[in-house]
N, C-alpha and C. Protein backbone atom coordinates (compact mmCIF):
# COMPACT_ATOMS: atom_id res chain seq x y z
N UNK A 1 -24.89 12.22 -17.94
CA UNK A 1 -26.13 12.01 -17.21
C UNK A 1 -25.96 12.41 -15.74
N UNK A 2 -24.72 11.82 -15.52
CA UNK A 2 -24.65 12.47 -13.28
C UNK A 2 -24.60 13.97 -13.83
N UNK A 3 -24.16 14.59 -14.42
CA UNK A 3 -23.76 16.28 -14.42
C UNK A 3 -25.26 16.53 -14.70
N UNK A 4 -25.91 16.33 -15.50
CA UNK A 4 -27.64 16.57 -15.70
C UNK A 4 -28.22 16.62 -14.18
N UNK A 5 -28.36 15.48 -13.57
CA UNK A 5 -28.98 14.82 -12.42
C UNK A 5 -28.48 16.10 -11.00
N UNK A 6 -27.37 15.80 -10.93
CA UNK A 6 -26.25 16.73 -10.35
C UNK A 6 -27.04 18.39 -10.48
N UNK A 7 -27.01 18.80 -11.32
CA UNK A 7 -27.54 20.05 -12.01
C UNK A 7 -28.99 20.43 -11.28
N UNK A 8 -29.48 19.41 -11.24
CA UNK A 8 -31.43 19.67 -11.42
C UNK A 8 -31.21 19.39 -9.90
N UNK A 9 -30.66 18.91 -9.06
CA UNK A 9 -30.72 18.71 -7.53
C UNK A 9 -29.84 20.23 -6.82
N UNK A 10 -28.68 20.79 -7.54
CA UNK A 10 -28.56 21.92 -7.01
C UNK A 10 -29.88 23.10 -7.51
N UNK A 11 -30.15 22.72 -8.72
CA UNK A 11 -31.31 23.82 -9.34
C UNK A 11 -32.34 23.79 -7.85
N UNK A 12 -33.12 22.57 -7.79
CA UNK A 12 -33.93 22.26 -6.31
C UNK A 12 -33.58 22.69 -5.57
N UNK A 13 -32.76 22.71 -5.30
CA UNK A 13 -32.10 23.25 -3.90
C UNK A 13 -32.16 24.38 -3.72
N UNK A 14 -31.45 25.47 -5.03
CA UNK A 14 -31.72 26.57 -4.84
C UNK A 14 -33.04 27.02 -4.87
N UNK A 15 -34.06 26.49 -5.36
CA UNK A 15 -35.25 27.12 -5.83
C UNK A 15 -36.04 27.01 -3.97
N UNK A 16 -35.91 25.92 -3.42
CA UNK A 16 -36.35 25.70 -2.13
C UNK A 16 -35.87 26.66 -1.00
N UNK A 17 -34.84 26.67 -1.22
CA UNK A 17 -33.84 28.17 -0.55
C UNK A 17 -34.93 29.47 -0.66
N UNK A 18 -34.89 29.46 -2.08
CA UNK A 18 -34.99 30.85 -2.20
C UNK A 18 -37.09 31.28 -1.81
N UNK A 19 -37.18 30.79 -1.06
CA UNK A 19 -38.80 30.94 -0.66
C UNK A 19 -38.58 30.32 0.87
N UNK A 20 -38.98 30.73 1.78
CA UNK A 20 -39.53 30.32 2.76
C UNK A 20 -40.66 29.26 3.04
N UNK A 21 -40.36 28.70 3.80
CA UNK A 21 -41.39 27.88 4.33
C UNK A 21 -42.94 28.26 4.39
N UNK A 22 -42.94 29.18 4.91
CA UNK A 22 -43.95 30.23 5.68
C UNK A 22 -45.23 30.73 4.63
N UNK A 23 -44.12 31.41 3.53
CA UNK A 23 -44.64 31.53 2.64
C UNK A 23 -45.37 31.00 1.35
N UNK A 24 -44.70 29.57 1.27
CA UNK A 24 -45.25 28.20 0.57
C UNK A 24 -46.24 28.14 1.04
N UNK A 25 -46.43 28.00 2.50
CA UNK A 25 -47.59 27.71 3.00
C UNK A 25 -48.82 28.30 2.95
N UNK A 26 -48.53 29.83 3.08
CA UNK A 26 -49.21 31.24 3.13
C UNK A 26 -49.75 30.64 1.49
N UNK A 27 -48.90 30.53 0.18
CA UNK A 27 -50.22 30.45 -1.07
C UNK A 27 -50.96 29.37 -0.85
N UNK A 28 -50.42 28.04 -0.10
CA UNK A 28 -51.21 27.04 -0.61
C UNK A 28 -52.39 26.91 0.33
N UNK A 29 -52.17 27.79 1.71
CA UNK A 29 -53.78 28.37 2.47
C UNK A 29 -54.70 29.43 2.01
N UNK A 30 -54.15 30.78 1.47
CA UNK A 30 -54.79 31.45 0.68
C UNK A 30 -54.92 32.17 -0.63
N UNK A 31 -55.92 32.26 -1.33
CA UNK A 31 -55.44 32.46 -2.82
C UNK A 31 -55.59 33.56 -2.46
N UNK A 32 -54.43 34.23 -3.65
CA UNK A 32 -54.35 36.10 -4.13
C UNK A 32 -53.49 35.80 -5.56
N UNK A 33 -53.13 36.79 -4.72
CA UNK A 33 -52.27 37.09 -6.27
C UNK A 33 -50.64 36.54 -6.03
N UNK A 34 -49.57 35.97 -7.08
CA UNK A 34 -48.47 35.33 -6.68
C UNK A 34 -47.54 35.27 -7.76
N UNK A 35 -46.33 36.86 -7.89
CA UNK A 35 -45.81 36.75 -8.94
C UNK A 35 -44.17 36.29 -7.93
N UNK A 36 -43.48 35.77 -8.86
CA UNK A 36 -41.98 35.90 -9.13
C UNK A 36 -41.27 36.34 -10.03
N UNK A 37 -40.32 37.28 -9.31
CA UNK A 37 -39.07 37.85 -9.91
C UNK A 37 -37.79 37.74 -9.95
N UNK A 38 -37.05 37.46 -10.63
CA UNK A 38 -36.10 37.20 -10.57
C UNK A 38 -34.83 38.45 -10.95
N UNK A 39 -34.00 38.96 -10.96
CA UNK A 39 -32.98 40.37 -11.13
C UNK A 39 -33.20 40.72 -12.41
N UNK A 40 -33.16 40.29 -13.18
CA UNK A 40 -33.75 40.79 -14.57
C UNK A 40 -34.85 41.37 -14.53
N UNK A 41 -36.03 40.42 -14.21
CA UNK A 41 -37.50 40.95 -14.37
C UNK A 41 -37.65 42.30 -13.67
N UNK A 42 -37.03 42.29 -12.21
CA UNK A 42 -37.00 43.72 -11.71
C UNK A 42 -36.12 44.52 -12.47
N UNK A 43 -35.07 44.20 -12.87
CA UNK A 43 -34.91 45.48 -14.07
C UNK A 43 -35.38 45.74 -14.64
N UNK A 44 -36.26 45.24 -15.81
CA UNK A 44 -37.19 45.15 -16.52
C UNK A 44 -38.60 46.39 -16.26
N UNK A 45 -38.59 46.00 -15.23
CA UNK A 45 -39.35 46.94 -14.53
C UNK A 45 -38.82 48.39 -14.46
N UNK A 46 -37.69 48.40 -14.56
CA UNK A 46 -37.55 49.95 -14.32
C UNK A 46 -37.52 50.87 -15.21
N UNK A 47 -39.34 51.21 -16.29
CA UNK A 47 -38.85 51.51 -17.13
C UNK A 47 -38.66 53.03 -17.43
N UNK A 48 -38.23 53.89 -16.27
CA UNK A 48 -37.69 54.98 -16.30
C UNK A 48 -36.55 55.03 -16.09
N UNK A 49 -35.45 53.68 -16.25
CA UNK A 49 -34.43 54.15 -15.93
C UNK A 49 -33.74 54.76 -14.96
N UNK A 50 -34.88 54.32 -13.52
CA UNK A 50 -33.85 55.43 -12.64
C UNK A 50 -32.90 54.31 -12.00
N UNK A 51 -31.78 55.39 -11.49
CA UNK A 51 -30.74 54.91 -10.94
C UNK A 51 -31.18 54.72 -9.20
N UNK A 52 -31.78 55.09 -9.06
CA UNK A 52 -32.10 54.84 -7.42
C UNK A 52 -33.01 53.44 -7.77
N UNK A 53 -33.55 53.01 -8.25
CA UNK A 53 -34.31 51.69 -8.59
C UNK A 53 -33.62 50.54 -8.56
N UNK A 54 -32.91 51.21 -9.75
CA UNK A 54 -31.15 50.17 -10.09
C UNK A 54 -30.83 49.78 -8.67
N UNK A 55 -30.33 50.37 -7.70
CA UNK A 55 -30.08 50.62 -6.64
C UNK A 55 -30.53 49.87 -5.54
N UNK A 56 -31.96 49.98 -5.64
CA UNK A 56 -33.16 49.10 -4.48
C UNK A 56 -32.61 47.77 -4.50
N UNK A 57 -32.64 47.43 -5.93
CA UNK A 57 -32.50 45.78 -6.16
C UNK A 57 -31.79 45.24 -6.61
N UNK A 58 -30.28 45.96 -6.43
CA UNK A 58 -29.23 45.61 -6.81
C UNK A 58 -28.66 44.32 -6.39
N UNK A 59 -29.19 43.84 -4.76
CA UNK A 59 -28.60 43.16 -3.80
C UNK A 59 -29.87 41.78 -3.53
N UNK A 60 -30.53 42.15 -5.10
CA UNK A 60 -31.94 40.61 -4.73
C UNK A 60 -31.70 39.99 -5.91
N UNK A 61 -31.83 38.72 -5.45
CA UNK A 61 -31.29 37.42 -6.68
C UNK A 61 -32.73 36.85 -7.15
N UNK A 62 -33.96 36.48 -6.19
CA UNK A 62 -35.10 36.39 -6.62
C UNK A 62 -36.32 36.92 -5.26
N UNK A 63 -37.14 36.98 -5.67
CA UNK A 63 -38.34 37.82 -4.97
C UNK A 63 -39.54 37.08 -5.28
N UNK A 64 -40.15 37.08 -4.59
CA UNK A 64 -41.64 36.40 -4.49
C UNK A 64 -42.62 37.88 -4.30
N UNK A 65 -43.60 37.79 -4.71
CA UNK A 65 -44.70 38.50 -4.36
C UNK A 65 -45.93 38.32 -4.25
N UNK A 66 -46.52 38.18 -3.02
CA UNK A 66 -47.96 37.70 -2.75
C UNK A 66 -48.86 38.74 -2.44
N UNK A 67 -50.24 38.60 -2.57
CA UNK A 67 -50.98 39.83 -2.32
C UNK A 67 -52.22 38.72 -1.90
N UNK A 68 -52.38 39.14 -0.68
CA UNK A 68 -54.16 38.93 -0.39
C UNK A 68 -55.09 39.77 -0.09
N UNK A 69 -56.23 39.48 -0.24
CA UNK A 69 -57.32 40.45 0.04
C UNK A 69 -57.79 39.71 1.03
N UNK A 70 -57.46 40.72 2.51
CA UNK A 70 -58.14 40.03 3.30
C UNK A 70 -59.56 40.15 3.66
N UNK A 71 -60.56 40.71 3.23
CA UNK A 71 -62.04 40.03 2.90
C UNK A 71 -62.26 38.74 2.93
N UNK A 72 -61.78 38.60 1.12
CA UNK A 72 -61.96 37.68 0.57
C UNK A 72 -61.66 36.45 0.75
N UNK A 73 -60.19 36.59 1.66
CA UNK A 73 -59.60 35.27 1.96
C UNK A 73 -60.13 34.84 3.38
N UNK A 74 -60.87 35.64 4.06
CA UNK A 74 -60.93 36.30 5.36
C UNK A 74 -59.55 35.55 6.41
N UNK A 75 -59.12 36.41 5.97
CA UNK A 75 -57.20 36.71 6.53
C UNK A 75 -57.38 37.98 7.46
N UNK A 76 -57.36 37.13 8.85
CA UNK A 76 -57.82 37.83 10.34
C UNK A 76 -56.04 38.69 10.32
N UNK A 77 -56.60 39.65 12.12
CA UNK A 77 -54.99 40.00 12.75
C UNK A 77 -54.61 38.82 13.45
N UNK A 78 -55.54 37.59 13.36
CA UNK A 78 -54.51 36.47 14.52
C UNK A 78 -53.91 35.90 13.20
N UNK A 79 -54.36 35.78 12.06
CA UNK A 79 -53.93 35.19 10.83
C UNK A 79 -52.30 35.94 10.66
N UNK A 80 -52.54 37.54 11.07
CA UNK A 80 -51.13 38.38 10.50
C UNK A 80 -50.46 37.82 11.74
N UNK A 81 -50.98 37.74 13.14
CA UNK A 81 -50.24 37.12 13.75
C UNK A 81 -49.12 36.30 13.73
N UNK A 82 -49.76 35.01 13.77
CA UNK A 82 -49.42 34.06 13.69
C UNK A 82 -48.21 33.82 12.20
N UNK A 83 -48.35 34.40 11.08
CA UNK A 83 -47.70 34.70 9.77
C UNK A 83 -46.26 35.33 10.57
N UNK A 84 -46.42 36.61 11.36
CA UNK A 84 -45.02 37.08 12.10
C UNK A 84 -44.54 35.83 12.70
N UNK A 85 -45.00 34.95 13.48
CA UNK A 85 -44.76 33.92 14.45
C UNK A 85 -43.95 32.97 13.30
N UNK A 86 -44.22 32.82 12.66
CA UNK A 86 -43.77 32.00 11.45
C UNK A 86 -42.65 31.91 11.19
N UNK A 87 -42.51 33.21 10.70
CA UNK A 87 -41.37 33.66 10.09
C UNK A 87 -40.39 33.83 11.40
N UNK A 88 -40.41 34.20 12.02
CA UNK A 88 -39.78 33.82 13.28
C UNK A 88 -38.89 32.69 13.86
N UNK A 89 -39.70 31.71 13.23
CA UNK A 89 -39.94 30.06 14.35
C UNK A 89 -38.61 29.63 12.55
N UNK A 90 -38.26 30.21 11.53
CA UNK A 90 -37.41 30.21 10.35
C UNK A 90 -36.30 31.24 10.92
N UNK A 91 -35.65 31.50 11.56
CA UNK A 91 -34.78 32.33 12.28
C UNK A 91 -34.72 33.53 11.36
N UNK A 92 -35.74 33.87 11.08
CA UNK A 92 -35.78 35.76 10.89
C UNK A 92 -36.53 36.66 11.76
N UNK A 93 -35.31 37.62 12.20
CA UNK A 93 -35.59 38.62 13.25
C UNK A 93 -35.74 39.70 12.30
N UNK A 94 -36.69 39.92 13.46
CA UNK A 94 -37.68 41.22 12.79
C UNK A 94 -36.84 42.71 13.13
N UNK A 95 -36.25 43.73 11.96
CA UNK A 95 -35.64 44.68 11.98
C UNK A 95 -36.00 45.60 12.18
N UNK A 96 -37.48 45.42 11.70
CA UNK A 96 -38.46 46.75 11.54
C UNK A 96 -39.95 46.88 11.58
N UNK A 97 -40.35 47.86 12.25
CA UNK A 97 -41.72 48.24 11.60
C UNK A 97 -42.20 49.31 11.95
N UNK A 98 -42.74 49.84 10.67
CA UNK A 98 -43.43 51.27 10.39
C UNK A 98 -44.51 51.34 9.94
N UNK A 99 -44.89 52.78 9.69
CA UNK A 99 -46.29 52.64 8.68
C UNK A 99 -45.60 53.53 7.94
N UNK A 100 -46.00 53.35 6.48
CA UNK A 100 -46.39 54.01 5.30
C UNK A 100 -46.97 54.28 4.50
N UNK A 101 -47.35 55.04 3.92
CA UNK A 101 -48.27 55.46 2.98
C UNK A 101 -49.62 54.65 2.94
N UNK A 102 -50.06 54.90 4.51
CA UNK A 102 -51.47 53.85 4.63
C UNK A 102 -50.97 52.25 5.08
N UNK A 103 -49.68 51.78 4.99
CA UNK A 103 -49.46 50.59 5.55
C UNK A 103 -48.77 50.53 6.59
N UNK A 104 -48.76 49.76 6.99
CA UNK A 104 -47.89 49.00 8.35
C UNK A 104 -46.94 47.74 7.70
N UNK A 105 -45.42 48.05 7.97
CA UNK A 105 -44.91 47.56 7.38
C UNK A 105 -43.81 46.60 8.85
N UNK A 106 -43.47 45.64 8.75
CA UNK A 106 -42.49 45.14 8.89
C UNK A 106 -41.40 44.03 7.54
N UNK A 107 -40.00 44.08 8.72
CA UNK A 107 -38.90 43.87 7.58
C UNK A 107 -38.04 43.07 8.56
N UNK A 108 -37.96 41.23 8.07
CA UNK A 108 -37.44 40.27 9.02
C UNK A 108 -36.56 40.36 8.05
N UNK A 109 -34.97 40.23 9.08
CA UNK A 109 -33.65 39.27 8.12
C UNK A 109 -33.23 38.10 8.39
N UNK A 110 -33.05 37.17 7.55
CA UNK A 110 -32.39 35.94 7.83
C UNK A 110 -30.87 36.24 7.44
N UNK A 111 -29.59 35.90 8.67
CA UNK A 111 -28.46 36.10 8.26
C UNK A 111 -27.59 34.70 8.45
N UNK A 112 -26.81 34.59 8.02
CA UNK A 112 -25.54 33.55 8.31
C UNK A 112 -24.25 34.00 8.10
N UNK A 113 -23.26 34.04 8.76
CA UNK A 113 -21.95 34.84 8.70
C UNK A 113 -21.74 35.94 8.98
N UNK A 114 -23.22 36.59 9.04
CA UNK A 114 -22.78 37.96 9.21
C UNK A 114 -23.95 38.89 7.59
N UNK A 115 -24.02 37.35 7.01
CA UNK A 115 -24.52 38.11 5.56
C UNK A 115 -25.60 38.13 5.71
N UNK A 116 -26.73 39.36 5.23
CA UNK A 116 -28.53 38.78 4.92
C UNK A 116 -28.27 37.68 3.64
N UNK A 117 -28.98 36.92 3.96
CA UNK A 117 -29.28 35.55 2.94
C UNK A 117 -30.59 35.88 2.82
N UNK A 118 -31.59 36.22 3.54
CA UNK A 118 -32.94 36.27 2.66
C UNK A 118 -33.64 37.76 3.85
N UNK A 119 -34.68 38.10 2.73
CA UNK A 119 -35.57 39.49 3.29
C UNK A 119 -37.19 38.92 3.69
N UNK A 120 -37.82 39.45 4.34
CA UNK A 120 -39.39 39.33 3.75
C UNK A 120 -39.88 40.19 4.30
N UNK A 121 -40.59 40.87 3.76
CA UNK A 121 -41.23 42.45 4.08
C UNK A 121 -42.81 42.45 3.95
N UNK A 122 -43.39 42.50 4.94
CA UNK A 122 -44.53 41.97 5.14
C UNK A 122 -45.88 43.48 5.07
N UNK A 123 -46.41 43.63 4.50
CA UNK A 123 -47.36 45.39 4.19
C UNK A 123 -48.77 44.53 4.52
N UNK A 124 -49.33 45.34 5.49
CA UNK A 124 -50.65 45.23 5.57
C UNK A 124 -51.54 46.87 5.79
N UNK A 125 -52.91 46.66 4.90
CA UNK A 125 -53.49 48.06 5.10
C UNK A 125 -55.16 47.22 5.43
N UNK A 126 -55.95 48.24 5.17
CA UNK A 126 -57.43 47.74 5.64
C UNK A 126 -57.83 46.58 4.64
N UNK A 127 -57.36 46.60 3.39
CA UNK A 127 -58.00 44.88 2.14
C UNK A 127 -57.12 44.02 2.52
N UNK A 128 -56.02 44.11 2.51
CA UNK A 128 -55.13 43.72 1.78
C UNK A 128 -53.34 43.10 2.67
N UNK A 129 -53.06 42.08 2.78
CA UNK A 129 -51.69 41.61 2.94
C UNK A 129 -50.61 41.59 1.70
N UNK A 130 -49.72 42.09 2.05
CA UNK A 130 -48.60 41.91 0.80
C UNK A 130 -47.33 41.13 1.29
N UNK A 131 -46.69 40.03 0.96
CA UNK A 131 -45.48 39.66 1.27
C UNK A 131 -44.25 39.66 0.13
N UNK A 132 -43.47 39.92 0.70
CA UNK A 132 -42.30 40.09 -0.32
C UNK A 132 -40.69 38.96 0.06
N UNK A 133 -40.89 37.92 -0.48
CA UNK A 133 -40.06 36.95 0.20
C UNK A 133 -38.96 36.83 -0.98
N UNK A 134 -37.80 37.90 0.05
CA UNK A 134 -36.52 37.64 -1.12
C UNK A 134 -35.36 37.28 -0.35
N UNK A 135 -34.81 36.21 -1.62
CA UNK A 135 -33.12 35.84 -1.99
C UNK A 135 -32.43 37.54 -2.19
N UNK A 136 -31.81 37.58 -0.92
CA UNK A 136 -30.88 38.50 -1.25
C UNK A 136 -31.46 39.71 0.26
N UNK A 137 -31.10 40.89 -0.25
CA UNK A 137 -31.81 42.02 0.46
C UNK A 137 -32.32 43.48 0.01
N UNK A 138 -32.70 44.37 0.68
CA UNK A 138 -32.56 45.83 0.45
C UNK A 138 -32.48 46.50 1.48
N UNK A 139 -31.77 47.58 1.10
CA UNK A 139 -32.00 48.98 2.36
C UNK A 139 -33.00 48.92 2.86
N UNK A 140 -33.12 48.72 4.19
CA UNK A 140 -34.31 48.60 5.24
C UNK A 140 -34.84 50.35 4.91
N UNK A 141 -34.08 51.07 5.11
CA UNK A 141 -34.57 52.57 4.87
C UNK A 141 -35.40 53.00 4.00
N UNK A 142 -35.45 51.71 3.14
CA UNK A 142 -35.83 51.86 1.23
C UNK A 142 -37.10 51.31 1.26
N UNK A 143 -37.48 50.31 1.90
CA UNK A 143 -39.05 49.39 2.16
C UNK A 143 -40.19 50.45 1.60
N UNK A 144 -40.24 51.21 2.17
CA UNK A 144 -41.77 52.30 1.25
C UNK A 144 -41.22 52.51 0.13
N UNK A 145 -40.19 53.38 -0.21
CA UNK A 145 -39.88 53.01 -1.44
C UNK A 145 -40.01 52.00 -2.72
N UNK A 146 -39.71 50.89 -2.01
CA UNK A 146 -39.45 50.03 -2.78
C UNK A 146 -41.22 49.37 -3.05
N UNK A 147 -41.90 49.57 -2.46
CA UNK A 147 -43.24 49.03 -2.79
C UNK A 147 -43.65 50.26 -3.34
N UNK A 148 -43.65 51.30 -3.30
CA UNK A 148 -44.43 52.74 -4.34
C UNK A 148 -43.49 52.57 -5.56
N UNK A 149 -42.81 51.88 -5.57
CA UNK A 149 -42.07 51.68 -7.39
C UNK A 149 -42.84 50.69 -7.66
N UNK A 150 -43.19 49.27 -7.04
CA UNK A 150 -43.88 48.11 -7.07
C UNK A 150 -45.10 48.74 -7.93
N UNK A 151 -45.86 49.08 -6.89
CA UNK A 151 -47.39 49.85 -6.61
C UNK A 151 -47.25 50.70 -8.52
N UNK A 152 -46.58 51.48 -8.68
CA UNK A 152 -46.07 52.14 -9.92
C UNK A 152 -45.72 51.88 -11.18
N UNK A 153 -45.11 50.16 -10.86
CA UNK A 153 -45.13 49.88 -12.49
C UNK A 153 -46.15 49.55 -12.97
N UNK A 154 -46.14 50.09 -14.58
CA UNK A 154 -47.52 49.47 -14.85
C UNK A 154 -47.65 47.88 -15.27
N UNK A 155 -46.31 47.14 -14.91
CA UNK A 155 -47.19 45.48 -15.32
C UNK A 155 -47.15 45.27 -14.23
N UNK A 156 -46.78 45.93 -12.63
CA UNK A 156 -47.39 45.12 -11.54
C UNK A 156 -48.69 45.78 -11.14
N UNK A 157 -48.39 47.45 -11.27
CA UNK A 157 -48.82 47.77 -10.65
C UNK A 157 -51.02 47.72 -11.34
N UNK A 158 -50.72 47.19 -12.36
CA UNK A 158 -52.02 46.07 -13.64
C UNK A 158 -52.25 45.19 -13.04
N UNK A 159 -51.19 44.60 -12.74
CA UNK A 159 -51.58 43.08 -12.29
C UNK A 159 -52.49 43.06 -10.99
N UNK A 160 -52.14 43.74 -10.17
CA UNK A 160 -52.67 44.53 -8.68
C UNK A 160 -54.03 44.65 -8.83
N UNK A 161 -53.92 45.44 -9.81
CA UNK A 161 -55.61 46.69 -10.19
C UNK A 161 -56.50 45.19 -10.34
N UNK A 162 -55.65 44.12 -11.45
CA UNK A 162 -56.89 43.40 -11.65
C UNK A 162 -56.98 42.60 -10.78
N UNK A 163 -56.59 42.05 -9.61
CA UNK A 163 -56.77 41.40 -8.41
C UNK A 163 -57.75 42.00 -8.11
N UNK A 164 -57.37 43.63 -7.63
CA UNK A 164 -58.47 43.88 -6.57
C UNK A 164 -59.30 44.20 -7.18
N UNK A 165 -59.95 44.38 -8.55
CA UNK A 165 -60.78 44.56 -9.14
C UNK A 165 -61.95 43.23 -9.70
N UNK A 166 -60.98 42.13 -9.75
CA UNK A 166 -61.58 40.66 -9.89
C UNK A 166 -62.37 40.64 -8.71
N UNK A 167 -61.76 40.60 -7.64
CA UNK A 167 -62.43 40.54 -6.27
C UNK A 167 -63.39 41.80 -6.11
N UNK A 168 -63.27 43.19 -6.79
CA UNK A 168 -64.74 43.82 -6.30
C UNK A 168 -65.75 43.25 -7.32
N UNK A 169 -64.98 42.68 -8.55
CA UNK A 169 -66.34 41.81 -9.37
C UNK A 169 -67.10 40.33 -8.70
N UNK A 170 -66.13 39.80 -8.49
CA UNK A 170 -67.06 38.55 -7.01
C UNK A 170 -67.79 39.23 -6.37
N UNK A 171 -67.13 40.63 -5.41
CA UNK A 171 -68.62 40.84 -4.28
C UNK A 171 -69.86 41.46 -5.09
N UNK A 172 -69.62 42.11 -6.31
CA UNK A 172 -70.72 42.29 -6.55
C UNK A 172 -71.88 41.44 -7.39
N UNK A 173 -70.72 40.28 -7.68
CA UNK A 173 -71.84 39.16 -8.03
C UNK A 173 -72.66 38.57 -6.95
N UNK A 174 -71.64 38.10 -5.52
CA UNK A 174 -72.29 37.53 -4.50
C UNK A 174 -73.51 38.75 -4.16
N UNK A 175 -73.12 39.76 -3.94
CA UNK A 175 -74.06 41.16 -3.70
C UNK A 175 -75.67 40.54 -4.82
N UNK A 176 -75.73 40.39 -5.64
CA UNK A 176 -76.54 40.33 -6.77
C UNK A 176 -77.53 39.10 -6.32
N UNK A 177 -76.53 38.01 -6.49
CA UNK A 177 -76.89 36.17 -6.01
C UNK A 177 -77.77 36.58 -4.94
N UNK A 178 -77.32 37.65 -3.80
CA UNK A 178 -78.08 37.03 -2.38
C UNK A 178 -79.21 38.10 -2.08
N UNK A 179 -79.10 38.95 -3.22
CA UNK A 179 -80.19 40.02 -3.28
C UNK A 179 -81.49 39.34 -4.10
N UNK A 180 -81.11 38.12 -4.88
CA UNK A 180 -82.37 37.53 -6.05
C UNK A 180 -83.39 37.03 -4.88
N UNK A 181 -82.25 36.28 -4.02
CA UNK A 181 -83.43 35.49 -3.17
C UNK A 181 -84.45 36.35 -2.33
């Protein structure tokens, strides 16, 4: 029974680790979309087999993935603000930021020893926020990459379509509702 008990308090532990603060917070203020992965499931994903994929996520133990539509959630720039500020005020310094392929990307590391212990890679374009809160890391060089494989599979890149597609079915119901009156 202590080895059970014992067990389920390191399990907690790790599971609390492996997510940010920031980001707990970020689903339970706005709804989107909210998968987890764990090293398998992203293999899983790779179902071309490439070795540069293998590669991306060789060095992530689990991954979070959030998506908002900021419309819908109406998720301001003081909102993206303040989200950088966050992650921050959790001692991750910000490594990077670019744009790609239509986004603006930054890439905070949390280290201890010397090691990254956790990533979060933050994509914003004109709908839409994406966060990527991982146990572990990737090649900072790799960040566009690594979301156009995301963007590419077809069970995320499904899962995606029907987010933002659920949400163009709301506006065009609200569209409908406020046109009767």
């Amino acid at each position: 029974m202590k080895v059970l008990v014992t067990l389920l308090v390191v399990m907690v532990a790790f599971l609390t680790q492996a997510q940010t603060k920031t980001t707990q917070e970020l689903d339970k203020k706005y709804d989107g979309l909210s998968l987890f992965f764990y090293r398998n499931t992203l293999r899983m994903l790779n179902q071309k087999d490439d070795p540069a994929f293998d590669e991306l996520i060789k060095d992530i133990e689990k991954m979070r993935f959030m998506m908002i539509n900021k419309a819908e959630s109406k998720f301001t720039d003081a909102d993206y603000k303040k989200l950088l500020d966050s992650y921050k005020s959790e001692s991750y310094e910000e490594m990077m930021s670019g744009r790609a392929a239509g986004r603006a990307f930054t890439v905070y590391l949390r280290e201890s020893n010397g090691h990254v212990k956790g990533t979060v890679i933050l994509a914003k374009d004109d709908e839409s926020v994406m966060v990527l809160d991982i146990l572990g890391k990737i090649a900072i060089n790799k960040v566009p990459e690594f979301f156009n494989a995301i963007d590419n599979s077809t069970d995320i890149g499904g899962k995606i379509k029907d987010f933002m597609s659920d949400d163009d079915k709301k506006k065009e119901k609200e569209n409908k509702t406020s046109g009767d009156h």
